[in-house]
C-alpha atoms as a PDB file:
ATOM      1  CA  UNK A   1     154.521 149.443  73.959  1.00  0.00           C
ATOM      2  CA  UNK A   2     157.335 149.365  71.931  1.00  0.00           C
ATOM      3  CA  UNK A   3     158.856 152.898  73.409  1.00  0.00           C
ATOM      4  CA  UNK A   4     160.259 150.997  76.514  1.00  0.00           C
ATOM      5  CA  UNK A   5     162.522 148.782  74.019  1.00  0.00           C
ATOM      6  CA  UNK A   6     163.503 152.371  72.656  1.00  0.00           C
ATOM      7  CA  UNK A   7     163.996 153.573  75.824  1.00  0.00           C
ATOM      8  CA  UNK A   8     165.744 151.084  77.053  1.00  0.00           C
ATOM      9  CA  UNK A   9     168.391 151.134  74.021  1.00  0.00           C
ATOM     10  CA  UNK A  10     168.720 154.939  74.375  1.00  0.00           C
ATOM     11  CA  UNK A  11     169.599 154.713  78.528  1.00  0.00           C
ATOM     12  CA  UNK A  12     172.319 152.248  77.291  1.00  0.00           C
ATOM     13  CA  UNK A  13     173.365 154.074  74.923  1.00  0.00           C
ATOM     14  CA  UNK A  14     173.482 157.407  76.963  1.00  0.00           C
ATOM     15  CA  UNK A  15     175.423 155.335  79.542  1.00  0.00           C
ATOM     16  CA  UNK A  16     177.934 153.657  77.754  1.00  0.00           C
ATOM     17  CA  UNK A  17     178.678 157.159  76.020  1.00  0.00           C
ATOM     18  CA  UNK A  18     179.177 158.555  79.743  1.00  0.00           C
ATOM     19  CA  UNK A  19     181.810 156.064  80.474  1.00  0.00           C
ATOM     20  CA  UNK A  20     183.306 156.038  77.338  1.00  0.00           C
ATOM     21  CA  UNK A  21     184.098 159.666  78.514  1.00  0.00           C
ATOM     22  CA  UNK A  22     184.590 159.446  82.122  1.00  0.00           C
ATOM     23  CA  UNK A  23     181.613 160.685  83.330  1.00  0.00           C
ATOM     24  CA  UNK A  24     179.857 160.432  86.192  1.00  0.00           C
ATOM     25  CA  UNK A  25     176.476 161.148  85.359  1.00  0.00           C
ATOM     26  CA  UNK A  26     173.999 161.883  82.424  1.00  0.00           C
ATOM     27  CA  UNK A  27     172.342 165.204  82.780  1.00  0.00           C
ATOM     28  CA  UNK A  28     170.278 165.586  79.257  1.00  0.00           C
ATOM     29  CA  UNK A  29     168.920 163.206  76.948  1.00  0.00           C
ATOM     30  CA  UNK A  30     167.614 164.752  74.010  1.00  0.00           C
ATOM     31  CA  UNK A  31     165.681 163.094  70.946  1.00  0.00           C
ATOM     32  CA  UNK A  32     164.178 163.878  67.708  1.00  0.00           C
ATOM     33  CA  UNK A  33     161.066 161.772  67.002  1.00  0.00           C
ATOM     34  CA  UNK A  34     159.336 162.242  63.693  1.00  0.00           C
ATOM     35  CA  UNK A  35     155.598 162.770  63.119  1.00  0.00           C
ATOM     36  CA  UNK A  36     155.704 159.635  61.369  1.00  0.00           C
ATOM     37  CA  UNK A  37     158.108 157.044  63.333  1.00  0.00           C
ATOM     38  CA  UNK A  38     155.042 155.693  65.009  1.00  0.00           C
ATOM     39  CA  UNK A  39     156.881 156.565  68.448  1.00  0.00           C
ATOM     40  CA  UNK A  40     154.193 157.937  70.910  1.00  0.00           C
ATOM     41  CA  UNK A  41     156.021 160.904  72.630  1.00  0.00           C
ATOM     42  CA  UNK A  42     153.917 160.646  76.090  1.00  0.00           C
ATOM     43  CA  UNK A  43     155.192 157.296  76.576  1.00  0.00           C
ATOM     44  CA  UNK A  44     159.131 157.536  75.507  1.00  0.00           C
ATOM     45  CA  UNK A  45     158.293 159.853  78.434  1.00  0.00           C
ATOM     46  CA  UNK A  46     156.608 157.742  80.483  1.00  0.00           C
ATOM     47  CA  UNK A  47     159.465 154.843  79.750  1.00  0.00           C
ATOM     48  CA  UNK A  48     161.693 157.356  80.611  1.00  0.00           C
ATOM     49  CA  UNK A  49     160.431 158.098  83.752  1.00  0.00           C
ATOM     50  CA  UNK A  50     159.933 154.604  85.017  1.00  0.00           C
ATOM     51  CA  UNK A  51     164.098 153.544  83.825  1.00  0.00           C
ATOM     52  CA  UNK A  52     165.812 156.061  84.139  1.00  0.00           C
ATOM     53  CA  UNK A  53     166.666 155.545  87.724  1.00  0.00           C
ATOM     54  CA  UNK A  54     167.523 152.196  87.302  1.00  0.00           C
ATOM     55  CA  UNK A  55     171.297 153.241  86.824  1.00  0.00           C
ATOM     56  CA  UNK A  56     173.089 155.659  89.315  1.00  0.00           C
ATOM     57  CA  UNK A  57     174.295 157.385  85.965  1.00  0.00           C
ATOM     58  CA  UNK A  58     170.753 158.235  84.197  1.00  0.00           C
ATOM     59  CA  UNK A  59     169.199 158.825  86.893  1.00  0.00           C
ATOM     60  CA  UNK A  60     169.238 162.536  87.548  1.00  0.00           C
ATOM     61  CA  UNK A  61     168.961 162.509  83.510  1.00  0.00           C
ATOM     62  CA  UNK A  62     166.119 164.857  81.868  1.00  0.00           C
ATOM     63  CA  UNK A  63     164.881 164.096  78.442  1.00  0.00           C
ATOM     64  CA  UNK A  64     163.381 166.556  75.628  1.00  0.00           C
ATOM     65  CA  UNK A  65     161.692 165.211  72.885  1.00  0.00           C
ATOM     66  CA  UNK A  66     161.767 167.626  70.063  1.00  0.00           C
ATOM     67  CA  UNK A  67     159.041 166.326  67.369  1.00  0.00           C
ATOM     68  CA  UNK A  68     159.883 166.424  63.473  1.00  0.00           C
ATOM     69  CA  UNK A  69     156.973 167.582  61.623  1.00  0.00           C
ATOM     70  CA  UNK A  70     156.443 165.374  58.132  1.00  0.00           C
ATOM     71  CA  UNK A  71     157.416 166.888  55.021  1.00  0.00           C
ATOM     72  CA  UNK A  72     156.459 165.698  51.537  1.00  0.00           C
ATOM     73  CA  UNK A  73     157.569 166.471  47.783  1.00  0.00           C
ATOM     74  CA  UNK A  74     155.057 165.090  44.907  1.00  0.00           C
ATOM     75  CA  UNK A  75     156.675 163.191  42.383  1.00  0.00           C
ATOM     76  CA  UNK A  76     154.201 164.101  39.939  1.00  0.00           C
ATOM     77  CA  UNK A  77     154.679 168.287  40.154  1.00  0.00           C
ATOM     78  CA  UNK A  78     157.965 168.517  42.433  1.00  0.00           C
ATOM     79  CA  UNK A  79     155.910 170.703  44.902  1.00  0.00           C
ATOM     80  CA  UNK A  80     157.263 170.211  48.557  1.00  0.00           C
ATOM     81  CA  UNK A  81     154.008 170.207  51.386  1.00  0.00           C
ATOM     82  CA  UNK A  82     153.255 168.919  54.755  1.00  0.00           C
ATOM     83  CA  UNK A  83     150.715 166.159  54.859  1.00  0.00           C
ATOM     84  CA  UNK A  84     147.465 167.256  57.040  1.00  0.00           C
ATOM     85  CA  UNK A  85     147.082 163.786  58.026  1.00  0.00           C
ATOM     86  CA  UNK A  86     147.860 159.960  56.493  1.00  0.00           C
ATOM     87  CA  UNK A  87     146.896 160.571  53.318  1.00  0.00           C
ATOM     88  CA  UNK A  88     149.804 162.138  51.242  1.00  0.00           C
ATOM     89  CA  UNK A  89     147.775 164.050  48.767  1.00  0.00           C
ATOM     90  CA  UNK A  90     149.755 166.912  47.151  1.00  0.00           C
ATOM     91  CA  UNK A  91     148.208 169.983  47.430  1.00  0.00           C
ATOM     92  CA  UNK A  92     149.011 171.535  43.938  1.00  0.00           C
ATOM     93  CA  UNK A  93     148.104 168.755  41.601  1.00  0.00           C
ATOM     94  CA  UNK A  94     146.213 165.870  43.997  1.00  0.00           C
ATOM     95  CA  UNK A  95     148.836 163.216  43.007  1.00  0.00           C
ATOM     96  CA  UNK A  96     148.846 160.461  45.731  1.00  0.00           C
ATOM     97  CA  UNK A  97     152.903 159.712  44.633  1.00  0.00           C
ATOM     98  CA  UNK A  98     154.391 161.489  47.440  1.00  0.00           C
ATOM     99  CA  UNK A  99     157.949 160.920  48.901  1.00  0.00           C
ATOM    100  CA  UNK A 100     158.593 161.563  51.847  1.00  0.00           C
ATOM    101  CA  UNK A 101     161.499 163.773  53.183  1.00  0.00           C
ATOM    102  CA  UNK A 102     161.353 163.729  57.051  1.00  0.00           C
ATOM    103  CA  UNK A 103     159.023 162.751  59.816  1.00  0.00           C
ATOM    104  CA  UNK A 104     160.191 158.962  60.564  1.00  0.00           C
ATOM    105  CA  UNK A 105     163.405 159.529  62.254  1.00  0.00           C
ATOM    106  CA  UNK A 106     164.317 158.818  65.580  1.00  0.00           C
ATOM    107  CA  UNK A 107     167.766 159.402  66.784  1.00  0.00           C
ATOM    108  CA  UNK A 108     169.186 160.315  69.673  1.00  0.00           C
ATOM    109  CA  UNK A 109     170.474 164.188  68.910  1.00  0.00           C
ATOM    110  CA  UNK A 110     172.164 165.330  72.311  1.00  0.00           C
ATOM    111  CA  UNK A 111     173.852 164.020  75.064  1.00  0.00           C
ATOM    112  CA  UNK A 112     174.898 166.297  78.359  1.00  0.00           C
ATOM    113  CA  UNK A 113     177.283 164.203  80.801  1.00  0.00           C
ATOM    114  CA  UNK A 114     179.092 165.891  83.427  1.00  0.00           C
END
């Protein structure tokens, strides 16, 4: 399970930002995690929930997960879609040349510290 590595380098990240800042404590982690970055949302959570009170700062911490939906633009016709699954088939002209836009990011978007 690759999300507690993620995890893991997210909590540091989060705490090092606190102290770079003075802060005493984290009180929002908040993440966008595309459709596509192969991260499994229930367990970021769940890796979450098992570190996050391994350091006095994170520990109160809550984390939202806001999921990026995938989004596509043929190179054949230049028409812009959302794939239905894996299989990047435009919708206009059934090319299978598809770039795609958004859906494998993961970054860490927000942090509260207080």
């Amino acid at each position: 399970m690759h999300e507690v590595g993620l995890m893991k380098s997210i909590l540091e990240i989060a705490v090092a930002e606190a102290s770079r800042v003075g802060a005493a404590r984290v009180g929002l982690i908040r993440v966008r995690a595309g459709t596509l970055s192969g991260v499994v949302p229930a367990a970021l959570e769940f890796a979450f929930d098992a570190m996050r009170g391994e350091n006095p700062v994170t520990a109160g911490a809550r984390l939202q997960i806001d999921p990026v939906a995938a989004a596509c633009r043929c190179r054949n016709c230049g028409a812009g879609f959302t794939p239905a699954d894996f299989v990047f088939a435009c919708p206009r002209c059934r090319s299978l040349d598809a770039e795609i836009l958004r859906g494998r990011e993961l970054e860490l978007s927000q942090l509260e510290v207080n």
